[in-house]
C-alpha atoms as a PDB file:
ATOM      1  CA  UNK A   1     112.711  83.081  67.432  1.00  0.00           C
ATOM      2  CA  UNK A   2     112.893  79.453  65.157  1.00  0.00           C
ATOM      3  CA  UNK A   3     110.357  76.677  66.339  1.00  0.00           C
ATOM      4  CA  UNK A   4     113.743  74.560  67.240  1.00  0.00           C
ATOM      5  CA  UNK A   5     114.828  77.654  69.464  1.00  0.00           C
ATOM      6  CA  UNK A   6     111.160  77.580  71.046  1.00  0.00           C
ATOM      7  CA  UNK A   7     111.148  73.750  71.484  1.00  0.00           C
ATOM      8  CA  UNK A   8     114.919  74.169  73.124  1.00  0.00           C
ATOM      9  CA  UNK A   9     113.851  77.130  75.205  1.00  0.00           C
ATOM     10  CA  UNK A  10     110.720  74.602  76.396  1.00  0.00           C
ATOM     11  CA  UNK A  11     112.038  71.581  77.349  1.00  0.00           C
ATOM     12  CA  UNK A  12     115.107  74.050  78.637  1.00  0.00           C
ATOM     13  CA  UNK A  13     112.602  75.427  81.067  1.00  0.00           C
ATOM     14  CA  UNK A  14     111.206  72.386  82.215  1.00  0.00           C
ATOM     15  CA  UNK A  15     114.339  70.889  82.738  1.00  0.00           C
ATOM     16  CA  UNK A  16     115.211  73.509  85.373  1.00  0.00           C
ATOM     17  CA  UNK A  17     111.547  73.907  86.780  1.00  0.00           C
ATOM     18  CA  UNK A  18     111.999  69.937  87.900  1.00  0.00           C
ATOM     19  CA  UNK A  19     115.578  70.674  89.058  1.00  0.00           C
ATOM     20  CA  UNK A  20     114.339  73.837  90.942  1.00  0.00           C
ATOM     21  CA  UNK A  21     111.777  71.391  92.908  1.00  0.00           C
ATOM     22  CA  UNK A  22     114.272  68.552  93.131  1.00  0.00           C
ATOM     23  CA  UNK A  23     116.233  70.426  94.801  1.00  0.00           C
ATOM     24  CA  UNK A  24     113.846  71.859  97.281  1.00  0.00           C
ATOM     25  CA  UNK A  25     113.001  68.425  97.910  1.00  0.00           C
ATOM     26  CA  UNK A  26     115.688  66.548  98.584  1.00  0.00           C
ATOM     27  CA  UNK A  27     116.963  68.402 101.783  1.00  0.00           C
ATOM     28  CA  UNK A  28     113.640  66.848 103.693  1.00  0.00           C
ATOM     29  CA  UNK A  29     113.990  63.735 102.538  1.00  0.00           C
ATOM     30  CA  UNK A  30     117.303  62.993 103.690  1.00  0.00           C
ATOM     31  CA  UNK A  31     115.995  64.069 107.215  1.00  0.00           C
ATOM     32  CA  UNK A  32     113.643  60.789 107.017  1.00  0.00           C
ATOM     33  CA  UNK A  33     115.195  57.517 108.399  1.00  0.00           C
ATOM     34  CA  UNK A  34     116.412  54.962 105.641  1.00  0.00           C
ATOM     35  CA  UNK A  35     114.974  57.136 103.010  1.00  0.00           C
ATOM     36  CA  UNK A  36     117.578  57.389  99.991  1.00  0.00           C
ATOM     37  CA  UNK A  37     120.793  56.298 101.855  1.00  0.00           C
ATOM     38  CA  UNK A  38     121.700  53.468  99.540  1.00  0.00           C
ATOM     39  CA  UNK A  39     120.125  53.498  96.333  1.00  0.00           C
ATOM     40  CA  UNK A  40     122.877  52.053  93.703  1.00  0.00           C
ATOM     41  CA  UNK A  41     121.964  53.274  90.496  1.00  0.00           C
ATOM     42  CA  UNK A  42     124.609  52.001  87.311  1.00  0.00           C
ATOM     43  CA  UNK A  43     126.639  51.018  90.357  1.00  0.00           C
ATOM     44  CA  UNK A  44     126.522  54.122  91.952  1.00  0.00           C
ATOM     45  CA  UNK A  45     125.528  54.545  95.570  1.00  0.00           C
ATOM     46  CA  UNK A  46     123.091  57.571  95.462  1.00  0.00           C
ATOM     47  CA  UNK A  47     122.823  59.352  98.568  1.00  0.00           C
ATOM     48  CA  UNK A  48     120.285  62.080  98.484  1.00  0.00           C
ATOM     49  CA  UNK A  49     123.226  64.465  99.007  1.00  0.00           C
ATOM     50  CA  UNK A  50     124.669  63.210  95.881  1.00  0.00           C
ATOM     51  CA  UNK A  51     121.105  63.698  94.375  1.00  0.00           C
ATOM     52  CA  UNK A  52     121.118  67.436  95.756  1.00  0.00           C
ATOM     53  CA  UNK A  53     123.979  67.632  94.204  1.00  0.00           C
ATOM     54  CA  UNK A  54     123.140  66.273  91.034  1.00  0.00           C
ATOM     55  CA  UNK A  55     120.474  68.610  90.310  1.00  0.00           C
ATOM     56  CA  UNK A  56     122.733  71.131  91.144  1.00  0.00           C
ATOM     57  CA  UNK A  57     124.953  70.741  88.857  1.00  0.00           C
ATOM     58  CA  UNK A  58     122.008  70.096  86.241  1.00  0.00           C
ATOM     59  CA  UNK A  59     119.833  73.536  87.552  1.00  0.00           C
ATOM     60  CA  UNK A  60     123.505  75.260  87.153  1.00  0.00           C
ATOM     61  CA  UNK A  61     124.131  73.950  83.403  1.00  0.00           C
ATOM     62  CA  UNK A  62     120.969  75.422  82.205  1.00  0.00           C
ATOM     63  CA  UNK A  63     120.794  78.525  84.511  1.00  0.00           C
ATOM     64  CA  UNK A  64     124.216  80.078  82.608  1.00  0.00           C
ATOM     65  CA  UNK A  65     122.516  78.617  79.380  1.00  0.00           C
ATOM     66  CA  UNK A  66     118.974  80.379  80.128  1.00  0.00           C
ATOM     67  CA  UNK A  67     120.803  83.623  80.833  1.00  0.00           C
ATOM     68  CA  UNK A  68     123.227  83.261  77.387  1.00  0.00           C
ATOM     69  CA  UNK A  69     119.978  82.943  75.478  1.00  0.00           C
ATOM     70  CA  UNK A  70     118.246  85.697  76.861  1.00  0.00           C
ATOM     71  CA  UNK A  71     121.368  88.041  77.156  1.00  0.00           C
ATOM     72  CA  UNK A  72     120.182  90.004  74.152  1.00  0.00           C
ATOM     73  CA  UNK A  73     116.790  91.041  75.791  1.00  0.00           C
ATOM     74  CA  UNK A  74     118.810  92.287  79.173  1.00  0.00           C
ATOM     75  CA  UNK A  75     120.852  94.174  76.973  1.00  0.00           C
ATOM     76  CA  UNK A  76     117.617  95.436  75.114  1.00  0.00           C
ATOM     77  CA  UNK A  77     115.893  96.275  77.917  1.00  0.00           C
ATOM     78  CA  UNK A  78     118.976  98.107  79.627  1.00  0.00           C
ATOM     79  CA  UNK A  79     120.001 100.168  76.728  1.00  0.00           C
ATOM     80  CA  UNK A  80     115.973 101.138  75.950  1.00  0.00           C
ATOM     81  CA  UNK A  81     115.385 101.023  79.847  1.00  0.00           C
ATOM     82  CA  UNK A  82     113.213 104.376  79.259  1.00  0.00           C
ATOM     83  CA  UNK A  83     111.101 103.393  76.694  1.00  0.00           C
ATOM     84  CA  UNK A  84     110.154 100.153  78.368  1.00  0.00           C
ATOM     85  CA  UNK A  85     106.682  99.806  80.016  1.00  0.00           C
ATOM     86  CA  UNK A  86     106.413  98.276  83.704  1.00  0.00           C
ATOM     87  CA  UNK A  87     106.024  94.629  82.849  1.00  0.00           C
ATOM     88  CA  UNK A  88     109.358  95.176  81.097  1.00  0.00           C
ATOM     89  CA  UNK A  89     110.779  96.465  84.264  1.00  0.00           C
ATOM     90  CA  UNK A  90     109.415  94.165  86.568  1.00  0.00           C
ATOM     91  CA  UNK A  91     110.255  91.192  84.771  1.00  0.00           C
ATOM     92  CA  UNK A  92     114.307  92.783  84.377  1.00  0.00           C
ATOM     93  CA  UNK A  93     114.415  93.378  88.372  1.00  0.00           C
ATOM     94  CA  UNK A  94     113.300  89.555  88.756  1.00  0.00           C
ATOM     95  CA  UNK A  95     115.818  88.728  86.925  1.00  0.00           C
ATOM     96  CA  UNK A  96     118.579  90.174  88.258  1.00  0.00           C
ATOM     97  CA  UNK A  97     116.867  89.120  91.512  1.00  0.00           C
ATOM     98  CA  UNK A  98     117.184  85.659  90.249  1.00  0.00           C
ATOM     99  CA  UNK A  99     120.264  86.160  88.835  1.00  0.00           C
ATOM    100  CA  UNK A 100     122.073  87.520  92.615  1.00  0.00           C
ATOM    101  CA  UNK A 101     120.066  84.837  94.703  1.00  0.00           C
ATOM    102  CA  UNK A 102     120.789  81.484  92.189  1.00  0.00           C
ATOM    103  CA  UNK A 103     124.989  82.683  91.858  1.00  0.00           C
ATOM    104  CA  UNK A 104     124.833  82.986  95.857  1.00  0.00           C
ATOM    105  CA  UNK A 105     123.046  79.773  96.155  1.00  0.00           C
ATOM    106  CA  UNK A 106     125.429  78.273  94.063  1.00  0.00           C
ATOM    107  CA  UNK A 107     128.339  79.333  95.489  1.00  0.00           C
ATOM    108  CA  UNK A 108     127.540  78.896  99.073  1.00  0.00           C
ATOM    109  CA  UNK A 109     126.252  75.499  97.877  1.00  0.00           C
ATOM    110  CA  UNK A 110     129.909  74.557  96.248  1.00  0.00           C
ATOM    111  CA  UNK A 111     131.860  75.711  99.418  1.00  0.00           C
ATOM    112  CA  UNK A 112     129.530  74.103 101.792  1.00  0.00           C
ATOM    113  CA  UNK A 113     129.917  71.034  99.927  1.00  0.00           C
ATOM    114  CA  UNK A 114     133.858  71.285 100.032  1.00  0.00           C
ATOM    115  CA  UNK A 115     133.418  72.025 103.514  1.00  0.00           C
ATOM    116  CA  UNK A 116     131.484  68.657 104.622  1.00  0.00           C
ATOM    117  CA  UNK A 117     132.941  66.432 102.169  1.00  0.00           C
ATOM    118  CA  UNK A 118     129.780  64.526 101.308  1.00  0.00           C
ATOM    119  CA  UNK A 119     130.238  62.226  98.876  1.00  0.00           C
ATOM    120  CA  UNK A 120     129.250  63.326  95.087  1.00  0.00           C
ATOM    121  CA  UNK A 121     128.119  60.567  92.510  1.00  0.00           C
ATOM    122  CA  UNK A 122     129.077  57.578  93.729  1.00  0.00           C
ATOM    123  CA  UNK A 123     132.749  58.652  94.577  1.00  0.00           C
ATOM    124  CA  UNK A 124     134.294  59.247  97.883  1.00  0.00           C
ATOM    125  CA  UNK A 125     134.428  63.309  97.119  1.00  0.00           C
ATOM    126  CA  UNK A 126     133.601  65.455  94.712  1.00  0.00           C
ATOM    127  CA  UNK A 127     135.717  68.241  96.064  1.00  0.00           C
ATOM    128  CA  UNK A 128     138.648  67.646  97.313  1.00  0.00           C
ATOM    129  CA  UNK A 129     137.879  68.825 100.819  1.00  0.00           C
ATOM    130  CA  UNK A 130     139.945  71.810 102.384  1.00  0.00           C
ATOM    131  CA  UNK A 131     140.412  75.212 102.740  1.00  0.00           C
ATOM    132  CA  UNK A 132     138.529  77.211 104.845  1.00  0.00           C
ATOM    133  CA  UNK A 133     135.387  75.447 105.318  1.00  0.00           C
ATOM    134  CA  UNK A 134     136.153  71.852 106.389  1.00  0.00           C
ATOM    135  CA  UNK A 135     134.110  70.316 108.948  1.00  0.00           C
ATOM    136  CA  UNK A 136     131.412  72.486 108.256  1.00  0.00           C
ATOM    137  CA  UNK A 137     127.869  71.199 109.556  1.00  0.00           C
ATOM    138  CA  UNK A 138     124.713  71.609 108.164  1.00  0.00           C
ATOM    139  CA  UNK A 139     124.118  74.113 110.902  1.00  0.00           C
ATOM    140  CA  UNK A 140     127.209  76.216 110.161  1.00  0.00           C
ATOM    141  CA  UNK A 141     127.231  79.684 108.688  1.00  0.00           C
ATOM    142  CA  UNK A 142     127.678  78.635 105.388  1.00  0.00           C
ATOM    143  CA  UNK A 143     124.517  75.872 105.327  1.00  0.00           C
ATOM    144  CA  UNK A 144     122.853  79.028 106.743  1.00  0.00           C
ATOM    145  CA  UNK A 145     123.065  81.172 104.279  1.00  0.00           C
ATOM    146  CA  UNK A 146     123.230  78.498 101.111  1.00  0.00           C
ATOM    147  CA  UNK A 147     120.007  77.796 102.754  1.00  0.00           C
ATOM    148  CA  UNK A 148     118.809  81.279 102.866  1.00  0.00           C
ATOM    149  CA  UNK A 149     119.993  82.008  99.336  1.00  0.00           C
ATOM    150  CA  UNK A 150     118.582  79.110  98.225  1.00  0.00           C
ATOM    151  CA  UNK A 151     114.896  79.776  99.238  1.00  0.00           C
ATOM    152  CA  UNK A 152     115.352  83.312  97.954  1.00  0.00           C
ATOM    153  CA  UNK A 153     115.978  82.492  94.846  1.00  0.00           C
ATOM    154  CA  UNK A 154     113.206  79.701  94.623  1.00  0.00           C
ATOM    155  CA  UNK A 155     111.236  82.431  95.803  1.00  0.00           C
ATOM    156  CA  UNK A 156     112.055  84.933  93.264  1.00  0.00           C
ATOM    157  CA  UNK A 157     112.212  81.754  90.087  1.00  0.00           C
ATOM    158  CA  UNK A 158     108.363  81.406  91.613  1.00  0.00           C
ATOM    159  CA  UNK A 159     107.235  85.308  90.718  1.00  0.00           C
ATOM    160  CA  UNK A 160     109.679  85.318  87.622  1.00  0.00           C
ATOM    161  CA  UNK A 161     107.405  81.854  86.262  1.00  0.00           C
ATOM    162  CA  UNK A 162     104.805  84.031  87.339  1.00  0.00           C
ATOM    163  CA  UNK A 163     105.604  86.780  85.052  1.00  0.00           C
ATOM    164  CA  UNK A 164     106.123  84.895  81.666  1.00  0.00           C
ATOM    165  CA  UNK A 165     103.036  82.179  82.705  1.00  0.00           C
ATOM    166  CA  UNK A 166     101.354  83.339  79.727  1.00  0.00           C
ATOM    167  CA  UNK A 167     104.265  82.159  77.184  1.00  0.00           C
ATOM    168  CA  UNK A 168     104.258  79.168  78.426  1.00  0.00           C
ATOM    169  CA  UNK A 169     100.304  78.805  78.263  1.00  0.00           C
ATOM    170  CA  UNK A 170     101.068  79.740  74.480  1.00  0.00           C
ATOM    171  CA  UNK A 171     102.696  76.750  73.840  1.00  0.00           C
ATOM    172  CA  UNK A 172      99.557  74.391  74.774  1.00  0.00           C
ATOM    173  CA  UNK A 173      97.381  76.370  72.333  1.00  0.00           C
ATOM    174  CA  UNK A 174      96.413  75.727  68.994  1.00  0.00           C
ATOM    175  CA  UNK A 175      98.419  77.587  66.261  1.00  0.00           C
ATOM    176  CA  UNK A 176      95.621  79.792  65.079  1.00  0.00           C
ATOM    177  CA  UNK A 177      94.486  78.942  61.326  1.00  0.00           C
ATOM    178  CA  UNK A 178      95.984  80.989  58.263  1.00  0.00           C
ATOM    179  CA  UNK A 179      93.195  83.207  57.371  1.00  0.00           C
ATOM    180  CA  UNK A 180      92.577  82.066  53.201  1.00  0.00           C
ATOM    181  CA  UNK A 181      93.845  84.421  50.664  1.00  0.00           C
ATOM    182  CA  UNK A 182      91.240  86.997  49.097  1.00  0.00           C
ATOM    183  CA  UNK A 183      89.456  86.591  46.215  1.00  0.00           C
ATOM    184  CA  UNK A 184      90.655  88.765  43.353  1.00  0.00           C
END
C-alpha cells in the first residue's frame, strides 16, 4: 500500500470514527430542552435531527468507500479461508458483522426518516414523505429496530477498532532508521 493510500485510509478512518460517535451522540442531545433546535449555520437551521442525519450520510459515504478499498482482502481471505490463522478469521466475521448491522442501520435509518418527515439540512424534507411508514414515531417499530441495529453495529465497529488497534498505533511511531549499507 502507497503512503497517499495510507494517509487516505487514515484520515478515512477518522472521519468515520467521529461520525460513528456523532451519531451516538446526537440522539441524547436532542432529548435536552433548547439544546440544538435552532442553530442556523450558512443559513441553515440545524436541528440535531438534521445533524443525525448529516453524519449519516457522511458515516455512509465512507462506509461503501472503506469496504471498496478493502474488497480485495475479503476476497483474499475468502478464497484462502483455510490457510488463514484465527486473527484472520476473527477480524473477517467482524466484518461481515459490521457489514449486516451498519446496511440495517442504514436502512431502517432512511425509512424511519421518510416515515417522520423530519426536516434534513435546512429544507422542509429530505424525503419526500410516504409510503408505508408515515407518521412513524420515535417509538415505532422501525425507530426500534434502527435503534437496535444501530447500537449493534457501534458495538461490533468497537471490537473491529479493537482488532486492527495496532495499525493504527503504527502510524504514531517513528519510521524505523535504514540500517547503513555494509562495508565492502
Amino acid at each position: 500500500m502507497s503512503a497517499g493510500l495510507k494517509r487516505f485510509c487514515l484520515i478515512k478512518d477518522i472521519i468515520m470514527f467521529v461520525c460513528l460517535i456523532m451519531l451516538m451522540v446526537t440522539p441524547y442531545l436532542m432529548r435536552l430542552d433548547g439544546v440544538g433546535r435552532n442553530w442556523y449555520i450558512l443559513g441553515w437551521n440545524w436541528h440535531l435531527a438534521s445533524l443525525h442525519m448529516f453524519f449519516g450520510v457522511i458515516l455512509t459515504i465512507f462506509f461503501v468507500i472503506h469496504i471498496a478499498v478493502n474488497f480485495k482482502w475479503l476476497t483474499g481471505t475468502t478464497k484462502n479461508w483455510a490457510k488463514a490463522n484465527a486473527a484472520t478469521k476473527a477480524k473477517f466475521w467482524m466484518m461481515i458483522l459490521v457489514c449486516i448491522f451498519m446496511t440495517a442501520s442504514i436502512v431502517t435509518g432512511i425509512l424511519w426518516g421518510m416515515g417522520t418527515g423530519v426536516a434534513g439540512f435546512g429544507t422542509d424534507s429530505m424525503i419526500a414523505a410516504g409510503g408505508p411508514f408515515v407518521g412513524s414515531s420515535p417509538s415505532s417499530a422501525i425507530g426500534t429496530w434502527h435503534t437496535i441495529t444501530s447500537w449493534a453495529a457501534f458495538y461490533f465497529t468497537g471490537i473491529h477498532i479493537g482488532l486492527h488497534l495496532t495499525k493504527f498505533l503504527s502510524f504514531a511511531q517513528k519510521p524505523k532508521p535504514k540500517p547503513a549499507p555494509a562495508a565492502e
